[in-house]
Protein backbone atom coordinates (compact mmCIF):
# COMPACT_ATOMS: atom_id res chain seq x y z
CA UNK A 1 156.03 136.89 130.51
CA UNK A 2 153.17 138.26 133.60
CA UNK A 3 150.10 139.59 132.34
CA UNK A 4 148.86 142.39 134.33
CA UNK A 5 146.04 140.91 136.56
CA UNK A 6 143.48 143.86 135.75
CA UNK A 7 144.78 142.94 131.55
CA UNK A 8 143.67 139.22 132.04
CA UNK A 9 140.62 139.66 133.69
CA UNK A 10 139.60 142.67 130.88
CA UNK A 11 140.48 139.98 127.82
CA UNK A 12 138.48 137.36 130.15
CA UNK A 13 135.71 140.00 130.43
CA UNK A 14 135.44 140.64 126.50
CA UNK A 15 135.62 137.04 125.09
CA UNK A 16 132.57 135.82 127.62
CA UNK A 17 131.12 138.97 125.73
CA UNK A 18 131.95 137.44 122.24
CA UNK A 19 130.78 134.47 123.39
CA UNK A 20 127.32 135.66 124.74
CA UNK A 21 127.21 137.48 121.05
CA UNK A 22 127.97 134.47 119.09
CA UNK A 23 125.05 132.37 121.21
CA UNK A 24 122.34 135.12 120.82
CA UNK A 25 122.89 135.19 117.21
CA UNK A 26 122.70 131.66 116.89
CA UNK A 27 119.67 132.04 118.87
CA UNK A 28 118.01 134.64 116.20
CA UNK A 29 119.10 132.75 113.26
CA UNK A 30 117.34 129.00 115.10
CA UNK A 31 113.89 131.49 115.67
CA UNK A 32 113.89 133.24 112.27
CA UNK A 33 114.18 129.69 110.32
CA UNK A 34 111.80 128.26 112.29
CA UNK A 35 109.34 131.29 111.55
CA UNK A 36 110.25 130.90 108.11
CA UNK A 37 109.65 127.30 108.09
CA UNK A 38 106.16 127.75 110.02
CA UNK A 39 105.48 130.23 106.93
CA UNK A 40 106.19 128.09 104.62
CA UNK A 41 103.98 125.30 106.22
CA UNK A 42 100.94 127.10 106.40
CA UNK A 43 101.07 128.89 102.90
CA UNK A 44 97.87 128.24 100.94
CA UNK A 45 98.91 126.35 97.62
CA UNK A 46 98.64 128.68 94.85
CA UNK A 47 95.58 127.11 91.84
CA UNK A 48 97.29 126.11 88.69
CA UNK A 49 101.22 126.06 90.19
CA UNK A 50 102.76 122.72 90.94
CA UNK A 51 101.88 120.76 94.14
CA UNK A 52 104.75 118.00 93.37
CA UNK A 53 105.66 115.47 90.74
CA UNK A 54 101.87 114.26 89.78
CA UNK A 55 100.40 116.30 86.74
CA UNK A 56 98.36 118.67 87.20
CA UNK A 57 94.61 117.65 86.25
CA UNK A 58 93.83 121.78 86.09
CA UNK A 59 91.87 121.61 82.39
CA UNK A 60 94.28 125.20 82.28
CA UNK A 61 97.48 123.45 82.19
CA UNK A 62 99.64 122.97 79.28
CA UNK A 63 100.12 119.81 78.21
CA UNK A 64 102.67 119.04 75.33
CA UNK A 65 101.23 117.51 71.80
CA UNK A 66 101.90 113.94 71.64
């Protein structure tokens, strides 16, 4: 089976288009994580909230009866 020459070269034409597509949006995603992630990093802790697995020496905190 012949493909029509101007047919081959329009399919060739729209997948390097898909693929250009696919890249950029890979592109966007790769930025917008590492904005997120810059965010993230420079976020001022919040007083009284968690900063990991120590306990909290806040005198505020709840602290279950023993």
């Amino acid at each position: 089976m012949m493909v029509h020459p101007d047919l081959m070269l329009a399919m060739a034409h729209d997948r390097q288009h898909e693929l250009i597509e696919e890249a950029e949006r890979g592109r966007l995603l790769a930025f917008a994580l590492r904005v997120r992630r810059q965010r993230r990093a420079h976020k001022e802790p919040v007083r009284g909230a968690p900063a990991g697995t120590l306990a909290s020496c806040d005198p505020r905190a709840v602290v279950p009866a023993r």
